[in-house]
PDB file of N, CA and C in Angstrom:
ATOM      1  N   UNK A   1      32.429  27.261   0.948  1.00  0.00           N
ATOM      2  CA  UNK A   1      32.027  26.844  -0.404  1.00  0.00           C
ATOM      3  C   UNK A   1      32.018  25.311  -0.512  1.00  0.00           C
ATOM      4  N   UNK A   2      33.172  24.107  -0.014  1.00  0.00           N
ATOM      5  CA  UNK A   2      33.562  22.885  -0.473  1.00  0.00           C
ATOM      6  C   UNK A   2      31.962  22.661   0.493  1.00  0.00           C
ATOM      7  N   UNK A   3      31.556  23.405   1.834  1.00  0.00           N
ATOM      8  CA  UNK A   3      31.180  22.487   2.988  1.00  0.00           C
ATOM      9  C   UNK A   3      29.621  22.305   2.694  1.00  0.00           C
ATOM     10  N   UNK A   4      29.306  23.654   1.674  1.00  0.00           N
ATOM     11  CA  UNK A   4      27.852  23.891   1.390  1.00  0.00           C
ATOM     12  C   UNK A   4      27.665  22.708   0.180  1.00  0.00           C
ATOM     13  N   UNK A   5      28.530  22.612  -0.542  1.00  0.00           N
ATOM     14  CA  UNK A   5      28.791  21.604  -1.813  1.00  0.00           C
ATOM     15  C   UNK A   5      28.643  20.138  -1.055  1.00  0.00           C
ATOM     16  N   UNK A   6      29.616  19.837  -0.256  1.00  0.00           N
ATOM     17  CA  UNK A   6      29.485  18.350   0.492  1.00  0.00           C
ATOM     18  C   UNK A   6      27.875  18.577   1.344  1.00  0.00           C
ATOM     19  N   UNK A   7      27.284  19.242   1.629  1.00  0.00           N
ATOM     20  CA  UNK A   7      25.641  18.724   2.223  1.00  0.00           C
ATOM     21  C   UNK A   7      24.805  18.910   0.831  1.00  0.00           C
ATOM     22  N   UNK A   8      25.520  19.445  -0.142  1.00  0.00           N
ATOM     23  CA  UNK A   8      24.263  19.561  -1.337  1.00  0.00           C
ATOM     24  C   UNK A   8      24.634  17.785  -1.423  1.00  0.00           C
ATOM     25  N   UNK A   9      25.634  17.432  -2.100  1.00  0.00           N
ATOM     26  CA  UNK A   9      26.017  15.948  -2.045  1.00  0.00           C
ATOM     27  C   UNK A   9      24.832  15.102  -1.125  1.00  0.00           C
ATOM     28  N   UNK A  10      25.627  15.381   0.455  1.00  0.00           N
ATOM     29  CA  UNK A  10      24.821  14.620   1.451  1.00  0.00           C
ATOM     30  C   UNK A  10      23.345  14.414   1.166  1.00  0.00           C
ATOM     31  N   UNK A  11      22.803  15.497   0.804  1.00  0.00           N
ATOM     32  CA  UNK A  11      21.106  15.896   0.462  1.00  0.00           C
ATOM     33  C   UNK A  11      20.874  15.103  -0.712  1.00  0.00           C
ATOM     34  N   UNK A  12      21.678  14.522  -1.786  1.00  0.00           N
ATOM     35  CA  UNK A  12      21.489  13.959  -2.666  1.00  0.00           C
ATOM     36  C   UNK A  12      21.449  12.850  -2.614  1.00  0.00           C
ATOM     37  N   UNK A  13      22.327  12.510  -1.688  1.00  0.00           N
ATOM     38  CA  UNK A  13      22.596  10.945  -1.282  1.00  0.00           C
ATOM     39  C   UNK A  13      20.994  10.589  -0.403  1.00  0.00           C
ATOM     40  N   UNK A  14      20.712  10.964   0.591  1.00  0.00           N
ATOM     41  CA  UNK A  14      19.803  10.653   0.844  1.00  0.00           C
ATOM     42  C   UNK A  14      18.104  10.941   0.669  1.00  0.00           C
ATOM     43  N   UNK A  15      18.232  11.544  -0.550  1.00  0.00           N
ATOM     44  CA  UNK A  15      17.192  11.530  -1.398  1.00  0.00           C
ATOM     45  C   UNK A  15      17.006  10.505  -2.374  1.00  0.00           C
ATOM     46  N   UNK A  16      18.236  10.278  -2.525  1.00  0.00           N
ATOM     47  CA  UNK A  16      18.308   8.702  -3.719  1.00  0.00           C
ATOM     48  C   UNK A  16      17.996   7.920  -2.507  1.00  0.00           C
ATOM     49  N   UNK A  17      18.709   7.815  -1.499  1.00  0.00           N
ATOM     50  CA  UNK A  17      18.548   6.373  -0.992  1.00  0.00           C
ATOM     51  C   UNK A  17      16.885   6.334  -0.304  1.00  0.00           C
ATOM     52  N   UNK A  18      15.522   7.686  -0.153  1.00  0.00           N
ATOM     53  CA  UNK A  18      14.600   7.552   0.188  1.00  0.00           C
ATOM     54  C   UNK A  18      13.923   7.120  -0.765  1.00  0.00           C
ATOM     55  N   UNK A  19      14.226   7.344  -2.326  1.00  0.00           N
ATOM     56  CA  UNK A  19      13.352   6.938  -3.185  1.00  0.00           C
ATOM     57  C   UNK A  19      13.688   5.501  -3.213  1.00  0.00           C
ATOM     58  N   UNK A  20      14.574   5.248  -3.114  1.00  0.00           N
ATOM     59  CA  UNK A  20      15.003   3.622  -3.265  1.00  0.00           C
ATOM     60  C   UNK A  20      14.042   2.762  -1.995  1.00  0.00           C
ATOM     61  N   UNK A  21      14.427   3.327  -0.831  1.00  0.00           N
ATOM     62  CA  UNK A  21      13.531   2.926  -0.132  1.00  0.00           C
ATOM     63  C   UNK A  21      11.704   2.481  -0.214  1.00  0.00           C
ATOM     64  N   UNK A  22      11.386   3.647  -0.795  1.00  0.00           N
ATOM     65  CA  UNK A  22      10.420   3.533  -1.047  1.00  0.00           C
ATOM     66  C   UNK A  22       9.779   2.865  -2.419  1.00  0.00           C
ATOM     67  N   UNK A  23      10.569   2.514  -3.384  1.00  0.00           N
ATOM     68  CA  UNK A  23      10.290   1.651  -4.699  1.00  0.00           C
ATOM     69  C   UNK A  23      10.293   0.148  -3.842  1.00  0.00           C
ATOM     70  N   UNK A  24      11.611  -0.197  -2.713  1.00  0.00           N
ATOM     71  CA  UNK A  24      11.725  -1.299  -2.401  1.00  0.00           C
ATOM     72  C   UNK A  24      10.704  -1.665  -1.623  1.00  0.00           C
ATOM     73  N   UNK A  25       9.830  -0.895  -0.783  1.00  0.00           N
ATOM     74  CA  UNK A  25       8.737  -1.293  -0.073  1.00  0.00           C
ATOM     75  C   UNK A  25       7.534  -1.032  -1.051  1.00  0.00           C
ATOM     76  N   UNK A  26       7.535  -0.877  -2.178  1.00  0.00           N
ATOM     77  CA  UNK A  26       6.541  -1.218  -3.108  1.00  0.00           C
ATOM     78  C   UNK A  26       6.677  -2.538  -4.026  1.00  0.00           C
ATOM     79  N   UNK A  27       8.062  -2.775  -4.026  1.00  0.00           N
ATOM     80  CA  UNK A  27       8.304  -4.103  -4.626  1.00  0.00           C
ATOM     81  C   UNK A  27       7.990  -4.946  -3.688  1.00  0.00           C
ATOM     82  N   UNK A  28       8.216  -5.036  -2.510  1.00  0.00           N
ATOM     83  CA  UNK A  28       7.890  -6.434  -1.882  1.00  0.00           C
ATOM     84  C   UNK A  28       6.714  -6.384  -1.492  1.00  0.00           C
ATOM     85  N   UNK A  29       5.800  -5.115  -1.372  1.00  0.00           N
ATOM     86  CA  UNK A  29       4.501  -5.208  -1.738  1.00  0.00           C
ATOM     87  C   UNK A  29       4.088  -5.938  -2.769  1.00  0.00           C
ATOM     88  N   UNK A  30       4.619  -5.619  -3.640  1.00  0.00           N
ATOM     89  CA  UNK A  30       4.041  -6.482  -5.308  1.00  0.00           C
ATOM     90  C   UNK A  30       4.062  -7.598  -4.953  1.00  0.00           C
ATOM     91  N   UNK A  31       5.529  -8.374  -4.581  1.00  0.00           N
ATOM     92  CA  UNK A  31       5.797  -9.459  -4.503  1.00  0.00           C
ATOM     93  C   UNK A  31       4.708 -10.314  -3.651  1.00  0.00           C
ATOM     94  N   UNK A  32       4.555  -9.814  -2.609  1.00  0.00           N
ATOM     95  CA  UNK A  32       3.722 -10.453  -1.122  1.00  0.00           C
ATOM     96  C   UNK A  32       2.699 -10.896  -1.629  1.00  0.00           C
ATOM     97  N   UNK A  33       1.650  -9.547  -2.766  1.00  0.00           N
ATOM     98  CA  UNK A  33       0.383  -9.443  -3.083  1.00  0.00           C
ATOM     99  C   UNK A  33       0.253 -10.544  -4.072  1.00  0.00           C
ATOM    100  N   UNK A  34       1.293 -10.634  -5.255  1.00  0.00           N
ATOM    101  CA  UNK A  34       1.257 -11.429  -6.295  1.00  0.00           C
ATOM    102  C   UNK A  34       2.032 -13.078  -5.692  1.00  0.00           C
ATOM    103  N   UNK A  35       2.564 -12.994  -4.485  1.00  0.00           N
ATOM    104  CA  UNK A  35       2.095 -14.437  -3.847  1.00  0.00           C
ATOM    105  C   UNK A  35       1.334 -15.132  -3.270  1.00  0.00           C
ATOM    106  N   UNK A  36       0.096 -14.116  -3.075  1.00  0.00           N
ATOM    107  CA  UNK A  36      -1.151 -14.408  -1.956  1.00  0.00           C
ATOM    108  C   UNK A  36      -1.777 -14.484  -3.174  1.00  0.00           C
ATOM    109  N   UNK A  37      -1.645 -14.014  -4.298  1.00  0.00           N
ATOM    110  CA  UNK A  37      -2.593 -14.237  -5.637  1.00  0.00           C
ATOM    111  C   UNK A  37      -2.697 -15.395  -6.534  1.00  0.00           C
ATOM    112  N   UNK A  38      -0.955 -16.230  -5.695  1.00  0.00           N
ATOM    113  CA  UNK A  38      -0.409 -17.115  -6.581  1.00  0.00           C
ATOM    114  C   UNK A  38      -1.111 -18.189  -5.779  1.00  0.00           C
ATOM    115  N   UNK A  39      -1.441 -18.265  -4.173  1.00  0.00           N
ATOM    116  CA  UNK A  39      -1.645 -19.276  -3.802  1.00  0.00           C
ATOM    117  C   UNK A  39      -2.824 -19.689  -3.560  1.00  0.00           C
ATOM    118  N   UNK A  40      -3.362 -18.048  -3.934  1.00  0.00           N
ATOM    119  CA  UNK A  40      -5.269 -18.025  -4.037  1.00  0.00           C
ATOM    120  C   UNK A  40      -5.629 -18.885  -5.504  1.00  0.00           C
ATOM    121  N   UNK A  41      -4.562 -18.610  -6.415  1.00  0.00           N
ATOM    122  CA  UNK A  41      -4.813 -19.166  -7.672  1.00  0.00           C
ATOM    123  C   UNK A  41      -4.729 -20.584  -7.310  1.00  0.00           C
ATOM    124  N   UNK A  42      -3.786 -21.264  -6.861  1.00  0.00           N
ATOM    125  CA  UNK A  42      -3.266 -22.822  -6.892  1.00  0.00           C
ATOM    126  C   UNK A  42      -4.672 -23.343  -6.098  1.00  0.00           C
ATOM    127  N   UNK A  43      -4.993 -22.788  -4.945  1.00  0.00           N
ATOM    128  CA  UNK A  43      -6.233 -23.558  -3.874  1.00  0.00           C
ATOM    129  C   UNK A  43      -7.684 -23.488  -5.078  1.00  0.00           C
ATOM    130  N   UNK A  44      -7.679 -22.284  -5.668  1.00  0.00           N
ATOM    131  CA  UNK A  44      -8.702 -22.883  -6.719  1.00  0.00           C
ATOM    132  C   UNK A  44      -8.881 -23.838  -7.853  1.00  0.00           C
ATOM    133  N   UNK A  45      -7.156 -23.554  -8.062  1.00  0.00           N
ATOM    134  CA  UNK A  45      -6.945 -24.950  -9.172  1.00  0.00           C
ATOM    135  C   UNK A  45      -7.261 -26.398  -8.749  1.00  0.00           C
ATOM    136  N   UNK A  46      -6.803 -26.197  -7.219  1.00  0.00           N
ATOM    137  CA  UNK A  46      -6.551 -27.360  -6.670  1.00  0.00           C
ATOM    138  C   UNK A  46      -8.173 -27.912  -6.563  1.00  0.00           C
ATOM    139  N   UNK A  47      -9.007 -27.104  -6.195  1.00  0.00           N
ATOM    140  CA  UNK A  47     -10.758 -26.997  -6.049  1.00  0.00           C
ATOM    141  C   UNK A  47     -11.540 -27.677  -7.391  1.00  0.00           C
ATOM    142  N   UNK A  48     -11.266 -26.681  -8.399  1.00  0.00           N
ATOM    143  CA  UNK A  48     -11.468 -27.450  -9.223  1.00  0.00           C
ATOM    144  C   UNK A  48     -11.065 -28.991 -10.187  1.00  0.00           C
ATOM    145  N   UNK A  49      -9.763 -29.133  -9.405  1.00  0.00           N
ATOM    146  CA  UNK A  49      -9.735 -30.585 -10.135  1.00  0.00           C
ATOM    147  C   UNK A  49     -10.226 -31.726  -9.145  1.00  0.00           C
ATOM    148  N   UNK A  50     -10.152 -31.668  -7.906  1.00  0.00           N
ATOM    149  CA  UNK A  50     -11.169 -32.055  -6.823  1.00  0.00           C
ATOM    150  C   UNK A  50     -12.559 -31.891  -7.269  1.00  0.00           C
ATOM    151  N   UNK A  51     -13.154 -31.246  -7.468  1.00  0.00           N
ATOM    152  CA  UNK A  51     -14.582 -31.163  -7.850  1.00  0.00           C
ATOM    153  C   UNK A  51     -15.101 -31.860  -9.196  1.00  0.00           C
ATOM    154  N   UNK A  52     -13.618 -31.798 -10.214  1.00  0.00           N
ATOM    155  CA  UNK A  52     -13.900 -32.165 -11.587  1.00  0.00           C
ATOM    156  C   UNK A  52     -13.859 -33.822 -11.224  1.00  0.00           C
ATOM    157  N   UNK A  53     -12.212 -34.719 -10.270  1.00  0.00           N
ATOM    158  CA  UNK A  53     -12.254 -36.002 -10.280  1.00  0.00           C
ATOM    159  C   UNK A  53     -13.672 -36.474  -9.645  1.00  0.00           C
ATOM    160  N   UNK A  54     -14.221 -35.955  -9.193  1.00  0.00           N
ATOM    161  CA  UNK A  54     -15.680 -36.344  -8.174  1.00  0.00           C
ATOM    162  C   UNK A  54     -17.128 -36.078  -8.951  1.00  0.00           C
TER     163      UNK A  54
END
């Protein structure tokens, strides 16, 4: 009874820790994407005030 109870546990534990896993490799997805967005943004800023001083 305790041993079937401690793998329901175990099974729980690492079901939390797969979803976690997997939110965290969607967050640093976000992150990566929305820094390649940040620096795509700055090189155009940077474009246009180059183009505007000229």
């Amino acid at each position: 009874m305790e041993m079937s109870l401690l793998v329901e546990v175990v099974d729980d534990r690492r079901m939390v820790l797969e979803s976690f896993n997997s939110i965290g490799s969607e967050v640093s997805l976000l992150s990566f994407f929305s820094f390649d967005f940040f620096l795509f943004w700055y090189d155009l800023n940077h474009i246009f005030f180059q183009w505007f001083k000229i």
